[in-house]
Protein backbone atom coordinates (compact mmCIF):
# COMPACT_ATOMS: atom_id res chain seq x y z
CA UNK A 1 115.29 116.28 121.53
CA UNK A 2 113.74 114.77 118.32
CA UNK A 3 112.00 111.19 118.09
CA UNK A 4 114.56 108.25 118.05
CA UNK A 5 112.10 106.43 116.32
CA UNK A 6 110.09 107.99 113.52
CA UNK A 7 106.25 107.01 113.92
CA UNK A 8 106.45 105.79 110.19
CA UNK A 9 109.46 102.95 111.38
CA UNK A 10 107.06 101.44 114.00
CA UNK A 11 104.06 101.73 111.69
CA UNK A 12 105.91 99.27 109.26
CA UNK A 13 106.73 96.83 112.02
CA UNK A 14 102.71 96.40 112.42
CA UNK A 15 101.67 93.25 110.74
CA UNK A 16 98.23 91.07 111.48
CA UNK A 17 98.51 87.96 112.94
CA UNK A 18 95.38 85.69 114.42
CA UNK A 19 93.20 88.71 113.20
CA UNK A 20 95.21 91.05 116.02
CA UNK A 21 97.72 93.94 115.28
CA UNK A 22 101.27 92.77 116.69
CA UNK A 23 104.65 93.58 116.54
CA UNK A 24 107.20 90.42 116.28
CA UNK A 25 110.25 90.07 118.71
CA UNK A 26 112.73 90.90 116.36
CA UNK A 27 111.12 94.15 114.91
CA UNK A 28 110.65 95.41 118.62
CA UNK A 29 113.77 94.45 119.53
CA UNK A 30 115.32 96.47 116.34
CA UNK A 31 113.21 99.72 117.63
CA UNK A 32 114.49 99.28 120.85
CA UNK A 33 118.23 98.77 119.91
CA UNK A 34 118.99 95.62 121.66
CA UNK A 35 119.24 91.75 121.05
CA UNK A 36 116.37 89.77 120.31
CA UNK A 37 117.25 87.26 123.19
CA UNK A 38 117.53 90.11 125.57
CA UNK A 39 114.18 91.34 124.88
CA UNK A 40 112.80 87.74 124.75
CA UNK A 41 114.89 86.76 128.03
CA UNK A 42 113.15 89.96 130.34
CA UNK A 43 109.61 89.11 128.62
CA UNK A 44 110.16 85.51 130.17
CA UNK A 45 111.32 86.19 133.36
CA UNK A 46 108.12 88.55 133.95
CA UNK A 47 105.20 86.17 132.69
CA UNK A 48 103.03 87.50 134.66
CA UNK A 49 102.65 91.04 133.22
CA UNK A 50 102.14 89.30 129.15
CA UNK A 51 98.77 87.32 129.63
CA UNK A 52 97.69 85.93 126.58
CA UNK A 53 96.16 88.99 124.67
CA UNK A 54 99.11 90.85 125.58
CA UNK A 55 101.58 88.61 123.90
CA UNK A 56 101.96 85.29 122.27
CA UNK A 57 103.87 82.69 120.70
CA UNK A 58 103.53 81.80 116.97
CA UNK A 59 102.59 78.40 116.13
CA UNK A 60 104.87 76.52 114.18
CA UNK A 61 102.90 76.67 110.77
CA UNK A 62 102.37 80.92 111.25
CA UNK A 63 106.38 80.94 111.69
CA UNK A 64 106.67 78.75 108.21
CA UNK A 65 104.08 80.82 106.96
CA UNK A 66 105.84 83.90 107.88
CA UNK A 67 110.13 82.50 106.85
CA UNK A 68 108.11 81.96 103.52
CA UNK A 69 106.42 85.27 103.69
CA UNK A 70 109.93 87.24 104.14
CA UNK A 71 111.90 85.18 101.75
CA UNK A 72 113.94 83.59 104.57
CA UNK A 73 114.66 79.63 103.72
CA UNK A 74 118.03 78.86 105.01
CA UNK A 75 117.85 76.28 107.87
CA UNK A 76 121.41 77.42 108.92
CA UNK A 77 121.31 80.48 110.80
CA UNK A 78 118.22 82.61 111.96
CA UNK A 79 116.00 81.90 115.00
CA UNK A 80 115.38 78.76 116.01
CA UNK A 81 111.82 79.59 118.00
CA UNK A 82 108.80 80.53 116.28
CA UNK A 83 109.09 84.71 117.48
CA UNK A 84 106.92 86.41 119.97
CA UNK A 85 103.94 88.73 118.69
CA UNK A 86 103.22 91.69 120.97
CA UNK A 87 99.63 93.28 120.81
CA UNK A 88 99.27 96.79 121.95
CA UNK A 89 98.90 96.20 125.19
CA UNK A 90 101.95 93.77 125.31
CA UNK A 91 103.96 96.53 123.61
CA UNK A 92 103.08 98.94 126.70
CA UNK A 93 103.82 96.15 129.48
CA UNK A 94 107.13 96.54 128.21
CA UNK A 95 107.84 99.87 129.23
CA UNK A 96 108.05 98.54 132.60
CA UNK A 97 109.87 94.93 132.03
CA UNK A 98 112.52 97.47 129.86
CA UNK A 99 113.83 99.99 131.85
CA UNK A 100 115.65 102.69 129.91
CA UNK A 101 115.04 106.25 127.93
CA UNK A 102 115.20 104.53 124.62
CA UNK A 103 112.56 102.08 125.45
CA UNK A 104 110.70 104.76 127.11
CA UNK A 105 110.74 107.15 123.81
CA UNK A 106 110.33 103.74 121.27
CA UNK A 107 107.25 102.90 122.99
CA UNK A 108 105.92 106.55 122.71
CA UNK A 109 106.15 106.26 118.82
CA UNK A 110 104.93 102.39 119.10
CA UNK A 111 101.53 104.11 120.65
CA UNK A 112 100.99 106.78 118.33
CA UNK A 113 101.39 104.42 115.36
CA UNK A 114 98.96 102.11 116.93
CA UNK A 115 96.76 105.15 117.38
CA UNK A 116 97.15 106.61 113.76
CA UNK A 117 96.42 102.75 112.29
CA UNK A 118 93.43 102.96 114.49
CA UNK A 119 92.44 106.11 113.24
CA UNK A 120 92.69 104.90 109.51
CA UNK A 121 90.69 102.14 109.94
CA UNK A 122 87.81 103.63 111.64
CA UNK A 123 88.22 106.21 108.63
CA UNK A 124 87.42 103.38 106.42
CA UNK A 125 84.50 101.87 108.13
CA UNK A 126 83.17 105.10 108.47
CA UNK A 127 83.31 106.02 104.76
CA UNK A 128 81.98 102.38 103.98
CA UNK A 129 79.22 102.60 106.18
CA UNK A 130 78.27 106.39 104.02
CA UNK A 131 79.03 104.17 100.87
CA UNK A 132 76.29 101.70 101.87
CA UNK A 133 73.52 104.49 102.39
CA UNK A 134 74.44 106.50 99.58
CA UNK A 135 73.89 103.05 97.28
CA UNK A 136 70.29 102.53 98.86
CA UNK A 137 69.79 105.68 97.64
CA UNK A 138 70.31 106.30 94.17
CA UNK A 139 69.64 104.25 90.95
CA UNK A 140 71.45 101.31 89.52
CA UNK A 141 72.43 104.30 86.78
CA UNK A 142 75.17 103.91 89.60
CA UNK A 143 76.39 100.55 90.07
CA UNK A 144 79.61 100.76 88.15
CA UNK A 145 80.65 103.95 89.83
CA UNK A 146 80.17 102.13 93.29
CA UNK A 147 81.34 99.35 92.08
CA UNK A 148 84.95 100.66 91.51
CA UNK A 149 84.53 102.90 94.78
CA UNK A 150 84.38 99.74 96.31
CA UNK A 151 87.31 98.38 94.57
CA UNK A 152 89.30 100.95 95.56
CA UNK A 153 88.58 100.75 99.63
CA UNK A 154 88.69 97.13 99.28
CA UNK A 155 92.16 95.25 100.72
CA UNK A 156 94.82 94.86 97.25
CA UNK A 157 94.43 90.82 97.02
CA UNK A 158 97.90 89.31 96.38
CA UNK A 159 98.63 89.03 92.14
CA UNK A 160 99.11 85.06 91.93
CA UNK A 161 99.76 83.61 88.72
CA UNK A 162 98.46 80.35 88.20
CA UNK A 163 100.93 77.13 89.06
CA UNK A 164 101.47 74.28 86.76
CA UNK A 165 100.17 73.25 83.34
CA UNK A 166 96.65 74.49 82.03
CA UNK A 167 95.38 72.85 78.98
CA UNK A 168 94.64 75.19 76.33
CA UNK A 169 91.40 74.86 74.28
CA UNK A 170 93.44 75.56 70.69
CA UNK A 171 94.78 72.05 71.39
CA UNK A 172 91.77 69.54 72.46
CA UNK A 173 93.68 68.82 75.27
């Protein structure tokens, strides 16, 4: 029997929230082919096997944060609660609050994704870490090639343009 859920579809649902890898609700719920209030509905009626760094509730300015985020802005419709985030942990205690074959194989591919992001960003420190000696090392003939190495490791920043008027300096304004 192949995967029901590809390692790369749980991957995706990964997002960083409080400085913590979680996986909303509604994403898990998707992997796990049922409704979000089911899932939500067996979380609450076992509180105590989702302590707080197993799960937790988004504040109401992380939800705005996050409707803006996904381009969601009707007020009719859509959830109503700021969504659960699961941390690893949280996504494993679930194995045992949902009780079937799918949620059994889901959470399989939930753990290896964790595993492989894990994996990555160790990768990263690691190479930084060889970055940092191999800079005490040589000459500042250097710089610009560690420079863009750097720039290339480094997180993409979001591309904002500028919001409302700048004066230009043709103008003497």
């Amino acid at each position: 029997m192949g995967e029901l859920v590809p390692v790369e579809c749980a991957e995706r649902s990964i997002i960083e929230i409080r400085g913590v890898k979680v996986i909303l609700d509604a994403d898990l719920a998707a992997l796990y082919d049922v409704e979000t209030k089911a899932l939500t509905r067996a979380v609450r009626r076992n509180p105590e096997r989702f302590p707080a760094d197993f799960m937790f509730q988004l504040s109401g300015g992380e939800f705005a944060h996050l409707r803006r985020q996904s381009g969601t802005s009707s007020q009719w419709g859509g959830r109503r609660y700021p969504p659960l985030a699961f941390t690893e942990h949280g996504v494993a205690m679930l194995s045992s609050v949902l009780r079937s074959e799918r949620a059994a194989a889901v959470n399989i591919a939930i753990m290896r994704a964790f595993v492989q992001l894990r994996r990555a960003l160790v990768g990263h420190e690691e190479l930084a870490r060889k970055l940092d000696a191999l800079e005490k090392r040589y000459d500042k003939q250097f710089r610009a090639v560690f420079d863009t190495i750097h720039q290339l490791i480094a997180p993409a920043a979001p591309n904002r343009h500028p919001i409302g008027f700048t004066p230009s300096e043709t103008t003497g304004l």
